[in-house]
PDB file of N, CA and C in Angstrom:
ATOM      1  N   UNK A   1      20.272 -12.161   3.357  1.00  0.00           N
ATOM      2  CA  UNK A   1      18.884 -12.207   2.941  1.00  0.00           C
ATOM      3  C   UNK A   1      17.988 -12.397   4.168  1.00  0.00           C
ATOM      4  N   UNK A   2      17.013 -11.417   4.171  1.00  0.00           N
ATOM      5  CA  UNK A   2      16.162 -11.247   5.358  1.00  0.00           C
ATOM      6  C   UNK A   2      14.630 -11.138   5.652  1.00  0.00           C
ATOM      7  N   UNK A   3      13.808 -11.893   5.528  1.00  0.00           N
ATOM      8  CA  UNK A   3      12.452 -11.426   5.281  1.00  0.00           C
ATOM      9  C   UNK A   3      11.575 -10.468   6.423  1.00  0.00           C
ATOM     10  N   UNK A   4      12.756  -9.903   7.129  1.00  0.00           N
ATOM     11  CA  UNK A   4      11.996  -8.414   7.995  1.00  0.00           C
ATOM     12  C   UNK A   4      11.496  -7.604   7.991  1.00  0.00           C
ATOM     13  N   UNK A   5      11.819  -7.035   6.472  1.00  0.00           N
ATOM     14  CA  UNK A   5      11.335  -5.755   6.090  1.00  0.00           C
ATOM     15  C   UNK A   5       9.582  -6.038   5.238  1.00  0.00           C
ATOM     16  N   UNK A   6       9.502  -7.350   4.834  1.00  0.00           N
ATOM     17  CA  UNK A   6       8.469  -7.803   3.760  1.00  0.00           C
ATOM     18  C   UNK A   6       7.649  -8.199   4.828  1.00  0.00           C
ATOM     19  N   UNK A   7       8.260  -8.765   6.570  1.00  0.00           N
ATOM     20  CA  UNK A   7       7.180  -9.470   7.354  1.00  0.00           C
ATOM     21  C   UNK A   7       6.538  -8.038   7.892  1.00  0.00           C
ATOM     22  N   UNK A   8       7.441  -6.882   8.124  1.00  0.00           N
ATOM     23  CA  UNK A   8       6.806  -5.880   8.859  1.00  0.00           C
ATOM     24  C   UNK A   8       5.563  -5.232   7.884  1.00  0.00           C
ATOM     25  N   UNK A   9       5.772  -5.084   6.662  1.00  0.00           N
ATOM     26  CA  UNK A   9       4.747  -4.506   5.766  1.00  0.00           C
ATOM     27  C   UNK A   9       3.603  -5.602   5.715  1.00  0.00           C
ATOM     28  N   UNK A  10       3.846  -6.771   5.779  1.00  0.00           N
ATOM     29  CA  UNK A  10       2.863  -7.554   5.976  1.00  0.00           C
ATOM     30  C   UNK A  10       1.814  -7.508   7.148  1.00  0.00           C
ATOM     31  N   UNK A  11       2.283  -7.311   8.352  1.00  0.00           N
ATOM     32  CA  UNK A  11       2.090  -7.199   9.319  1.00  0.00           C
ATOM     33  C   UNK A  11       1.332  -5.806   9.306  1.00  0.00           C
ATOM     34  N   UNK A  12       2.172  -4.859   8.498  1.00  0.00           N
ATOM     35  CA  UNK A  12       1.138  -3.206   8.712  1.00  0.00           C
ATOM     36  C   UNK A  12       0.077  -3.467   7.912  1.00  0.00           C
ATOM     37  N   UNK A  13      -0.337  -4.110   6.600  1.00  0.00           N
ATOM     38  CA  UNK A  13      -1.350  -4.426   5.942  1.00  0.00           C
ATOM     39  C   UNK A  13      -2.237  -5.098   6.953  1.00  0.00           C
ATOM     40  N   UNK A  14      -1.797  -6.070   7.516  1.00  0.00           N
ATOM     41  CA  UNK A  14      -2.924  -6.850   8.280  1.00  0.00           C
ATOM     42  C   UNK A  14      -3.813  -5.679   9.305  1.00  0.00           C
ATOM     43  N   UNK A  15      -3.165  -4.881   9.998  1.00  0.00           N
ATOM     44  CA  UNK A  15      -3.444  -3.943  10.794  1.00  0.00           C
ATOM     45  C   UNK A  15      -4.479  -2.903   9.587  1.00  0.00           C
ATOM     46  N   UNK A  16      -4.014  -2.882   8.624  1.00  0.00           N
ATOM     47  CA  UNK A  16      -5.256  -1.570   7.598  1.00  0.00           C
ATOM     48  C   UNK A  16      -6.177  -2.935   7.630  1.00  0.00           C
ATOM     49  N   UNK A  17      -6.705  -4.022   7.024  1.00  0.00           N
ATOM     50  CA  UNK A  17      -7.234  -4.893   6.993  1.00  0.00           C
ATOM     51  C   UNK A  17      -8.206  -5.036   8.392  1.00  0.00           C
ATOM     52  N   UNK A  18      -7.721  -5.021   9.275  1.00  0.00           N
ATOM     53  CA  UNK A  18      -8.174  -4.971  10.403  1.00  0.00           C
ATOM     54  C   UNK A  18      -9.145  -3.586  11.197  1.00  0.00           C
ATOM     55  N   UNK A  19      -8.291  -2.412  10.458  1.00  0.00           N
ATOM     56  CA  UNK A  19      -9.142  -1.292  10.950  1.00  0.00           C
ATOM     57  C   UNK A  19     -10.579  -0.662   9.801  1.00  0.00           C
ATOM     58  N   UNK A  20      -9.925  -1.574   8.324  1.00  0.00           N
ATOM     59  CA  UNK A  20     -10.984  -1.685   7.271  1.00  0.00           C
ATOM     60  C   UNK A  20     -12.002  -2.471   8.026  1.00  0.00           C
ATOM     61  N   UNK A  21     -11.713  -3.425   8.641  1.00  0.00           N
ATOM     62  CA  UNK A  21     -13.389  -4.347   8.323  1.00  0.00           C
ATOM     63  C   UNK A  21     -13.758  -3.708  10.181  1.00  0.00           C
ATOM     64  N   UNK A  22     -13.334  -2.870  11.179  1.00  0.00           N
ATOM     65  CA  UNK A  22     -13.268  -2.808  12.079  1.00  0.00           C
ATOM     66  C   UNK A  22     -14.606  -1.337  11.918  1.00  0.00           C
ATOM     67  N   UNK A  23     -13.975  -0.372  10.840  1.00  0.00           N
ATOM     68  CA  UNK A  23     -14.753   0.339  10.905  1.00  0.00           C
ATOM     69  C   UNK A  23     -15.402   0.773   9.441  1.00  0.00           C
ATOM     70  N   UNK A  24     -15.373  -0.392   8.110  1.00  0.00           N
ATOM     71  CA  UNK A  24     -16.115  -0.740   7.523  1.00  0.00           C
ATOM     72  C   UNK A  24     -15.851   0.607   6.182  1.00  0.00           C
ATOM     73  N   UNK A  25     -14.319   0.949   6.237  1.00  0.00           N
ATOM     74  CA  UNK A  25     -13.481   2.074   5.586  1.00  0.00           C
ATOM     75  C   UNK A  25     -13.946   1.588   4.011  1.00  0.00           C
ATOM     76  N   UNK A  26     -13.197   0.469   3.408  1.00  0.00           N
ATOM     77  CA  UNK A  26     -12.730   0.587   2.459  1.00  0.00           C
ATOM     78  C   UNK A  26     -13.431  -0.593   1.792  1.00  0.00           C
ATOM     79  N   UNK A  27     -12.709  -2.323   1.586  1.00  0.00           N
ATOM     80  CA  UNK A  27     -13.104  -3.372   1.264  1.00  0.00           C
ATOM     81  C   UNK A  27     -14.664  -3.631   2.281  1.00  0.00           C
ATOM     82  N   UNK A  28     -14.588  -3.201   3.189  1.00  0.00           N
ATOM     83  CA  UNK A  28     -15.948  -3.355   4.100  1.00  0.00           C
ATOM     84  C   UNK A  28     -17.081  -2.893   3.342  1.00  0.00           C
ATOM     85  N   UNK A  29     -16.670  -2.258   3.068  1.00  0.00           N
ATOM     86  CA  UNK A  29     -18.146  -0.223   2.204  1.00  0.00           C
ATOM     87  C   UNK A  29     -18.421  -1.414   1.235  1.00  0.00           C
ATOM     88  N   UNK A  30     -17.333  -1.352   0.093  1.00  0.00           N
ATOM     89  CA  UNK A  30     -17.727  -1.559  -1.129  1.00  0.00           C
ATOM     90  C   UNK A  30     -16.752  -2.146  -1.979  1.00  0.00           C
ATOM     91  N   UNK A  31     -16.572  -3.430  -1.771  1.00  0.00           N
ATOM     92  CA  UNK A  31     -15.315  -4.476  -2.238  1.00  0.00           C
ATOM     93  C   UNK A  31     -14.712  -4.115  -3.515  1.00  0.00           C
ATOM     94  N   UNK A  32     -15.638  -4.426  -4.686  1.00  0.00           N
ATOM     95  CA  UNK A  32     -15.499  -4.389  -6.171  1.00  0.00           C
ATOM     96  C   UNK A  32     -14.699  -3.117  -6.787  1.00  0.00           C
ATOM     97  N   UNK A  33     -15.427  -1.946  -5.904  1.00  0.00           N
ATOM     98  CA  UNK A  33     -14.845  -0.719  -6.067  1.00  0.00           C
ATOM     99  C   UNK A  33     -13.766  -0.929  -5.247  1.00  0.00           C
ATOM    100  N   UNK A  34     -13.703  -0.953  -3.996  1.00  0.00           N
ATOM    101  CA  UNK A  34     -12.063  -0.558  -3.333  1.00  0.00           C
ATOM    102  C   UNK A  34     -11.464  -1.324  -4.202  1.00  0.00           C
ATOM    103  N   UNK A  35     -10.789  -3.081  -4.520  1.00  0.00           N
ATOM    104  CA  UNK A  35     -10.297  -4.023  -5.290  1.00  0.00           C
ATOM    105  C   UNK A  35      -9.918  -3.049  -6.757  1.00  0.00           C
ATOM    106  N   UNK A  36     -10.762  -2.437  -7.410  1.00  0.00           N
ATOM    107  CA  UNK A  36     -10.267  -1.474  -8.331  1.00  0.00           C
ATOM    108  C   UNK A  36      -9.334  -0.265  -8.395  1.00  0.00           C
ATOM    109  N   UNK A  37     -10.238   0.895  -7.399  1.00  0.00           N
ATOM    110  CA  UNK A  37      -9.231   1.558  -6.648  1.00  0.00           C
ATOM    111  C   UNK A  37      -7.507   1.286  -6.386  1.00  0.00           C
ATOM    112  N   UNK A  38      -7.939   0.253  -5.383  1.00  0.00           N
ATOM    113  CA  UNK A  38      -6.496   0.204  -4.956  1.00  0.00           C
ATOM    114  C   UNK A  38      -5.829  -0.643  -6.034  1.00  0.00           C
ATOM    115  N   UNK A  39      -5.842  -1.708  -6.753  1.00  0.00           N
ATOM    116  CA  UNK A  39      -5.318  -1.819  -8.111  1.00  0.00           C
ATOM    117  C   UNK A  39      -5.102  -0.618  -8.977  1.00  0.00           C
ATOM    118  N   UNK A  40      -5.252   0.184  -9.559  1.00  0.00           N
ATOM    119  CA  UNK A  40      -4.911   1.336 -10.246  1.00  0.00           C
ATOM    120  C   UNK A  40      -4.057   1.907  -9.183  1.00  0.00           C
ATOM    121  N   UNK A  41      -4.248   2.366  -7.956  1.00  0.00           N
ATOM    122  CA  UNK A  41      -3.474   2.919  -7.264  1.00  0.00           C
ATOM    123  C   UNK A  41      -2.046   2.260  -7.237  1.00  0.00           C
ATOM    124  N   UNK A  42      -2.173   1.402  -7.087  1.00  0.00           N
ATOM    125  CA  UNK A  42      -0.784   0.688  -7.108  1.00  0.00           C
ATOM    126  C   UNK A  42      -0.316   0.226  -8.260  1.00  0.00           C
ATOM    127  N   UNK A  43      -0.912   0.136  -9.385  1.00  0.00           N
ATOM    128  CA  UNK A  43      -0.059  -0.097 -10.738  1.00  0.00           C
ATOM    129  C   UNK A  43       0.358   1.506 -11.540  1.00  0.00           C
ATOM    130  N   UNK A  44      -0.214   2.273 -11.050  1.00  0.00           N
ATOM    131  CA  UNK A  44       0.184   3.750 -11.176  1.00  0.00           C
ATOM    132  C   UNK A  44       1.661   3.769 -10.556  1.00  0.00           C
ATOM    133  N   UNK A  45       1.963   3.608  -9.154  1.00  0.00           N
ATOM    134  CA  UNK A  45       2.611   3.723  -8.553  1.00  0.00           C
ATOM    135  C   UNK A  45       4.044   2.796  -8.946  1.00  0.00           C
ATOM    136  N   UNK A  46       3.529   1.660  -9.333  1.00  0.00           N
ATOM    137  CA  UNK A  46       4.584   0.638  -9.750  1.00  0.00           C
ATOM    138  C   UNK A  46       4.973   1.400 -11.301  1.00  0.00           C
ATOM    139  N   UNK A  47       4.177   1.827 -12.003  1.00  0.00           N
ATOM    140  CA  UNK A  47       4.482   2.854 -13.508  1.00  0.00           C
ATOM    141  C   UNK A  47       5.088   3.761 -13.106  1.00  0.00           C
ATOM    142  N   UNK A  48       4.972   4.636 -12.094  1.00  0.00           N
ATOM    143  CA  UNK A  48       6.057   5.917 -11.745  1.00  0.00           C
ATOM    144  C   UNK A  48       7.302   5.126 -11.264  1.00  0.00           C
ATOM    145  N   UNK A  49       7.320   4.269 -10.327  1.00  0.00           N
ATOM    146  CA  UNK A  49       8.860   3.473 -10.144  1.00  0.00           C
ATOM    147  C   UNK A  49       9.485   2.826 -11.477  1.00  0.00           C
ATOM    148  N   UNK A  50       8.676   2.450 -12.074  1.00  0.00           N
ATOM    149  CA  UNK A  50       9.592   2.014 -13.438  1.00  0.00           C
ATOM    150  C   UNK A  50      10.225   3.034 -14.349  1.00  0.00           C
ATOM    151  N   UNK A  51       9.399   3.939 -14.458  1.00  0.00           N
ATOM    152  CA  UNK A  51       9.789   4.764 -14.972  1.00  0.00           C
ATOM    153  C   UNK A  51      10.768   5.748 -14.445  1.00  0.00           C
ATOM    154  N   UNK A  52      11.161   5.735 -12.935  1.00  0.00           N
ATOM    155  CA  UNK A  52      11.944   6.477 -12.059  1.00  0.00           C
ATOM    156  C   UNK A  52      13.389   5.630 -12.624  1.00  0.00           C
ATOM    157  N   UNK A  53      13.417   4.288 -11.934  1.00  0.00           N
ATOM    158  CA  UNK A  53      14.474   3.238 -12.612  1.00  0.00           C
ATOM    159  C   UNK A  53      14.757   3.316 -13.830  1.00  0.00           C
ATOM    160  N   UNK A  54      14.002   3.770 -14.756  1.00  0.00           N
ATOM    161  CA  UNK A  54      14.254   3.515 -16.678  1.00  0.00           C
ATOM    162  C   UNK A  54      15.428   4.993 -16.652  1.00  0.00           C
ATOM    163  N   UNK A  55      14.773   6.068 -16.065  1.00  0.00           N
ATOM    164  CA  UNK A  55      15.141   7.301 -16.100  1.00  0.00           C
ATOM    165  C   UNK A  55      16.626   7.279 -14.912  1.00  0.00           C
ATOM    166  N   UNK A  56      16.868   6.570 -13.905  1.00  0.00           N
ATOM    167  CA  UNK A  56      18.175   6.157 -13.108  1.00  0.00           C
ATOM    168  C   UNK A  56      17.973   7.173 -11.938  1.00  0.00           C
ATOM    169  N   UNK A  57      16.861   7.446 -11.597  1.00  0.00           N
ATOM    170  CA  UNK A  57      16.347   8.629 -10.617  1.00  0.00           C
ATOM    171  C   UNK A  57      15.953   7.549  -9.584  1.00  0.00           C
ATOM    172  N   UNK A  58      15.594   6.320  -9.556  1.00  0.00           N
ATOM    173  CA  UNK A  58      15.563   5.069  -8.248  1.00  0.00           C
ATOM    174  C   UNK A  58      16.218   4.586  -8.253  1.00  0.00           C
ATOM    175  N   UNK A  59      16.848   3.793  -7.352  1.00  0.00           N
ATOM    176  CA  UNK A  59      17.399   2.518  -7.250  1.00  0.00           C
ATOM    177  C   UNK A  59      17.169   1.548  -6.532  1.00  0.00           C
ATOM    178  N   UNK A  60      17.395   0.317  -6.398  1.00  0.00           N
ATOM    179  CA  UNK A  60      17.742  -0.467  -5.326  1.00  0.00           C
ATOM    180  C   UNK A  60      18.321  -0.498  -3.594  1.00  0.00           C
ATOM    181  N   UNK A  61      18.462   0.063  -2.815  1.00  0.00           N
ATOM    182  CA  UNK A  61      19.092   0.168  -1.688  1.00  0.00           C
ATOM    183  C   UNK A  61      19.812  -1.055  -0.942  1.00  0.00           C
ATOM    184  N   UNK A  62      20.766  -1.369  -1.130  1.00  0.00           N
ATOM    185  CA  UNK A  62      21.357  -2.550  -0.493  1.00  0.00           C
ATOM    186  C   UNK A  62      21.113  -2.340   1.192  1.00  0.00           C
ATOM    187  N   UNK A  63      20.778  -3.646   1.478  1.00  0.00           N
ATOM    188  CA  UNK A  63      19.991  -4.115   2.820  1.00  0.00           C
ATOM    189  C   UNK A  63      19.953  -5.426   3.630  1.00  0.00           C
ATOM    190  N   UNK A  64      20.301  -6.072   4.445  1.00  0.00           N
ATOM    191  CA  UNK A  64      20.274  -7.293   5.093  1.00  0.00           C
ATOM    192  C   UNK A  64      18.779  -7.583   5.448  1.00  0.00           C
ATOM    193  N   UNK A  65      17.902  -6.357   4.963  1.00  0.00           N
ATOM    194  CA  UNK A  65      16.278  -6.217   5.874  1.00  0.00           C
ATOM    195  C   UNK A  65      15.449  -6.951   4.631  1.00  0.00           C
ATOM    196  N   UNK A  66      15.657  -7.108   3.940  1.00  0.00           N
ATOM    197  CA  UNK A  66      15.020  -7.394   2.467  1.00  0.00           C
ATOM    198  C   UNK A  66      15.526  -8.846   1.537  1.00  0.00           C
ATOM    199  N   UNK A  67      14.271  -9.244   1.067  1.00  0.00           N
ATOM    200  CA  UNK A  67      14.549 -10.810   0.895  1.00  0.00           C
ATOM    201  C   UNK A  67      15.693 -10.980  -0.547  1.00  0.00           C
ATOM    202  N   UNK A  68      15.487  -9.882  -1.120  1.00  0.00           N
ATOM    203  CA  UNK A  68      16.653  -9.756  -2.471  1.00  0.00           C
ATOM    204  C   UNK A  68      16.046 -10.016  -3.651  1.00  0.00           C
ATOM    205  N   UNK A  69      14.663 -10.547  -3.646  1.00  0.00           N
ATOM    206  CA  UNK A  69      13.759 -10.805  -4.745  1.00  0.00           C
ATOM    207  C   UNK A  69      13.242  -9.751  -5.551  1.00  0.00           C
ATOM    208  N   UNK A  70      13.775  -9.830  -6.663  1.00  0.00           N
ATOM    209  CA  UNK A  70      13.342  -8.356  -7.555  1.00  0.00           C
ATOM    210  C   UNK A  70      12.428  -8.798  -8.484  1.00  0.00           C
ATOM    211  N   UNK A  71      11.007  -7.708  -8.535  1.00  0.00           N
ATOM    212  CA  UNK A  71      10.217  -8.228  -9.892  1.00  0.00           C
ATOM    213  C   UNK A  71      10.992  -7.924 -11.022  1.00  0.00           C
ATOM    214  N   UNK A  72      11.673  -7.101 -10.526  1.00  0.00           N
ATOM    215  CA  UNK A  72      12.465  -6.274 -12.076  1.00  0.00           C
ATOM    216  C   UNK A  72      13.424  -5.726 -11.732  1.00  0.00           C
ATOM    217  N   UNK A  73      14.370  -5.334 -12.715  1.00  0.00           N
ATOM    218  CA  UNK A  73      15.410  -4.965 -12.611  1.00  0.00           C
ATOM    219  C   UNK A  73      15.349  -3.840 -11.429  1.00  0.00           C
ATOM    220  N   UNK A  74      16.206  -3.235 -10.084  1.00  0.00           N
ATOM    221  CA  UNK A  74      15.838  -2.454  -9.003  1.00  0.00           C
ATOM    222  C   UNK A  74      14.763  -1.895  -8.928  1.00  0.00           C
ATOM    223  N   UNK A  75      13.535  -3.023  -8.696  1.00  0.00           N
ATOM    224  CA  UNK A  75      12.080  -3.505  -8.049  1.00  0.00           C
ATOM    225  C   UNK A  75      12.021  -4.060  -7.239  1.00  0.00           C
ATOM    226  N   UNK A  76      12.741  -4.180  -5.888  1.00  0.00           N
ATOM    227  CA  UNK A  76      12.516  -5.535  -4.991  1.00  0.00           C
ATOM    228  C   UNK A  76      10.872  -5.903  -4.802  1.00  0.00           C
ATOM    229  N   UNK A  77      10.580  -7.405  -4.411  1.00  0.00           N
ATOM    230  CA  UNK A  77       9.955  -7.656  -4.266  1.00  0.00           C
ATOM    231  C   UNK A  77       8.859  -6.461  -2.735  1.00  0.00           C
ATOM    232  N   UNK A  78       9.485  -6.507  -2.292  1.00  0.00           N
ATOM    233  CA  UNK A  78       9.043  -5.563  -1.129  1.00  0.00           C
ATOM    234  C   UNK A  78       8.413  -4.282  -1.349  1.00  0.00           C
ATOM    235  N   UNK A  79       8.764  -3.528  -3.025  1.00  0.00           N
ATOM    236  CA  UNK A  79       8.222  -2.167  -3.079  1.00  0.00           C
ATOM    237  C   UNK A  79       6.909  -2.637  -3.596  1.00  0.00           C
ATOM    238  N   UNK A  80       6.300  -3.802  -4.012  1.00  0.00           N
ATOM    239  CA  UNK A  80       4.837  -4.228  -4.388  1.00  0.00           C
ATOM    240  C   UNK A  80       4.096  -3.770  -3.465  1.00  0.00           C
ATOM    241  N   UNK A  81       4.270  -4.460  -2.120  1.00  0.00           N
ATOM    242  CA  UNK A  81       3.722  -4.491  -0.280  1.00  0.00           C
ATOM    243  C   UNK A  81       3.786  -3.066   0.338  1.00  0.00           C
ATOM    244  N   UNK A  82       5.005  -2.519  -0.317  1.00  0.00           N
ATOM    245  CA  UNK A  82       4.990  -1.012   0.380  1.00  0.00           C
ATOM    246  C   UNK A  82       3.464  -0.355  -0.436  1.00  0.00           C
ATOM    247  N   UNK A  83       4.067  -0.306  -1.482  1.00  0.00           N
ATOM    248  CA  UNK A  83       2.883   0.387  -2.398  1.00  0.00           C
ATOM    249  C   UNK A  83       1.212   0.053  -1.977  1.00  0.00           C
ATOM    250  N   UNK A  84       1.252  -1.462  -2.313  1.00  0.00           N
ATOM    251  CA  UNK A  84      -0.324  -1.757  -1.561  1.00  0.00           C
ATOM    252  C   UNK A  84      -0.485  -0.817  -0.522  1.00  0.00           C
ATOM    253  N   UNK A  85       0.627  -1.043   0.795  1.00  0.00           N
ATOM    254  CA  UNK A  85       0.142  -0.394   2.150  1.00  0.00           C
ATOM    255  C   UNK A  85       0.013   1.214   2.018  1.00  0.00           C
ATOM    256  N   UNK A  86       0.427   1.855   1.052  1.00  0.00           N
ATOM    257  CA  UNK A  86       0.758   3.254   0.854  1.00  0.00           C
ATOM    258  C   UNK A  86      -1.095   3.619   0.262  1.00  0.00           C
ATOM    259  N   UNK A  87      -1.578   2.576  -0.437  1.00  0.00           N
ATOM    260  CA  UNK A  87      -2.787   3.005  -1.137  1.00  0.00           C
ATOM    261  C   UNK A  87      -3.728   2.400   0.198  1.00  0.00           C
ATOM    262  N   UNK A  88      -4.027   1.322   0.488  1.00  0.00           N
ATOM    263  CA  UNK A  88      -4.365   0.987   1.373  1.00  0.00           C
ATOM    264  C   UNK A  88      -4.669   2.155   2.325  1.00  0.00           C
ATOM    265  N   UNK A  89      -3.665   2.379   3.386  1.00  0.00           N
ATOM    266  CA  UNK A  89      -3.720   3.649   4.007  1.00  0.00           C
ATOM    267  C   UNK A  89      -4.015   4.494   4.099  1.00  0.00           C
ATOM    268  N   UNK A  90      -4.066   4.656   2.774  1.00  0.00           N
ATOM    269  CA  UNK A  90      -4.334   6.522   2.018  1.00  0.00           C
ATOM    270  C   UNK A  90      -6.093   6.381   1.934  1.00  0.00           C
ATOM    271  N   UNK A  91      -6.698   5.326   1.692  1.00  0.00           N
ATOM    272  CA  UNK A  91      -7.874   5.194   1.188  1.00  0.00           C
ATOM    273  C   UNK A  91      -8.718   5.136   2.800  1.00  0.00           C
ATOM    274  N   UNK A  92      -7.854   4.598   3.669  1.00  0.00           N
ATOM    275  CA  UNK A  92      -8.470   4.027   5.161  1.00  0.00           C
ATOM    276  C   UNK A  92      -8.879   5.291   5.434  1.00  0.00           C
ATOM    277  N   UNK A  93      -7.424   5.924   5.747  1.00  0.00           N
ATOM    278  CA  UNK A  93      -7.315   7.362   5.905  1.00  0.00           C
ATOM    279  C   UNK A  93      -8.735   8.297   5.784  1.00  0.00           C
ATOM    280  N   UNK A  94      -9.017   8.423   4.181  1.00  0.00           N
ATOM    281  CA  UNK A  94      -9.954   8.981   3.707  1.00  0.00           C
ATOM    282  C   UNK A  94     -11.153   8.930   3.930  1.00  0.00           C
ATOM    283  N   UNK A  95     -11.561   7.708   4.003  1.00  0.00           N
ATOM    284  CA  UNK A  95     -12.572   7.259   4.307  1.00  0.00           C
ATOM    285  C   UNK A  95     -13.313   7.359   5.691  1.00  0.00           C
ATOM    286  N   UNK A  96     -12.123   7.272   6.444  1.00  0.00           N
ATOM    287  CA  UNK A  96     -11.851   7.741   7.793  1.00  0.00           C
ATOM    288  C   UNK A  96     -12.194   8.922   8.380  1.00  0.00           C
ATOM    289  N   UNK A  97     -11.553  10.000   7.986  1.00  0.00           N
ATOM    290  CA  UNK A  97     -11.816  11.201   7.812  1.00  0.00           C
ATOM    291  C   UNK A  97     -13.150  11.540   7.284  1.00  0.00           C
ATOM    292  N   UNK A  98     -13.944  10.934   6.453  1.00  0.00           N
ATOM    293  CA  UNK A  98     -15.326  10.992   6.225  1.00  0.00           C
ATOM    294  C   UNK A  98     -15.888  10.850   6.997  1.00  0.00           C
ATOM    295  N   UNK A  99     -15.870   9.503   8.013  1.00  0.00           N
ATOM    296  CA  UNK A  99     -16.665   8.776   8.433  1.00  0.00           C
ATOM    297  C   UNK A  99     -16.634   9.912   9.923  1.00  0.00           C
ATOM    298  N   UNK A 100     -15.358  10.852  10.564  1.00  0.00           N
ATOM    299  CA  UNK A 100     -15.130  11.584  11.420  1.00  0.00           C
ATOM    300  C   UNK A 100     -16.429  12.722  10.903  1.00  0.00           C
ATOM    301  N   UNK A 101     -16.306  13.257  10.017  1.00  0.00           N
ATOM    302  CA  UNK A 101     -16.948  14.406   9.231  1.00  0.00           C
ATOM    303  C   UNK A 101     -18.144  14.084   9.100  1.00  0.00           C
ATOM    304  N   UNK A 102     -18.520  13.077   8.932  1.00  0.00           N
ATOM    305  CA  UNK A 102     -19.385  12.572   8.957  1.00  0.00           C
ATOM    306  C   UNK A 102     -20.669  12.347  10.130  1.00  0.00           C
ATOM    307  N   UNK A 103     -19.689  12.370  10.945  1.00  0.00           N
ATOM    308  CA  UNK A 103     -20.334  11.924  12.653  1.00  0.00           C
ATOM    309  C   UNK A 103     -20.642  13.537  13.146  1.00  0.00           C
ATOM    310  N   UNK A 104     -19.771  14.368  12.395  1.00  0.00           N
ATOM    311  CA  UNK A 104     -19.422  15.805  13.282  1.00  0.00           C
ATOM    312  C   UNK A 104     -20.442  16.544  13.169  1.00  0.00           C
ATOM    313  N   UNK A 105     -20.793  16.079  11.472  1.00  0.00           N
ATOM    314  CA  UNK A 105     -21.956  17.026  11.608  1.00  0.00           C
ATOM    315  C   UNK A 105     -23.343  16.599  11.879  1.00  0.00           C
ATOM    316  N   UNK A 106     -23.325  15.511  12.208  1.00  0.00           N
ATOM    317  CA  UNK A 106     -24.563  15.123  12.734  1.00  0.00           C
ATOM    318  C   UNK A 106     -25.084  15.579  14.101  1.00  0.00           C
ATOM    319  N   UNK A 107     -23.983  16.090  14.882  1.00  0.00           N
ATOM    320  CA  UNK A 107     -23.875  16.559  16.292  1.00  0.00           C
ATOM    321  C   UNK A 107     -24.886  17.891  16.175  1.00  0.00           C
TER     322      UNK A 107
END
């Protein structure tokens, strides 16, 4: 049992967190909305994994990197943190890409 894999995703969240309020992407813009957003995004995501597991199309991956804590039956605790960082990202990303598009055509 290993909390490496849960400290590194922690660690990549802090870094979106950091480039959110750095360049004012996501929770910076508009809290209430991102906080929604990325909630649906990630309980979507946690609904397609359950349903991947119900159906025997996921599993579990045995690992020394991972703390062994499952919300649910082959759910480790760790695919919660992935998922956040997956929406997280995706939204930085986007926003990002606006904010580029944004600048470009002002030129």
């Amino acid at each position: 049992m290993s909390v490496l894999y849960l400290l590194t995703l922690l660690v990549s969240l802090g870094g979106m967190v950091v480039l959110d309020w750095r360049f004012r992407l996501f929770f910076w813009r508009s809290p209430g909305r991102a906080a929604l957003v990325l909630g649906i995004g990630v309980l979507f995501f946690l609904g397609w994994d359950l349903a991947g597991i119900g159906l025997g199309i996921f599993y579990r991956g045995e690992t020394s990197l991972m703390t062994g804590v499952q919300l649910a039956p082959e759910l480790p605790l760790e695919e919660f943190f992935f998922l956040t960082f997956l929406c997280y990202l995706t939204m930085n990303l986007v926003q990002g890409a606006r904010l580029v598009q944004g600048r470009r055509a002002t030129k």
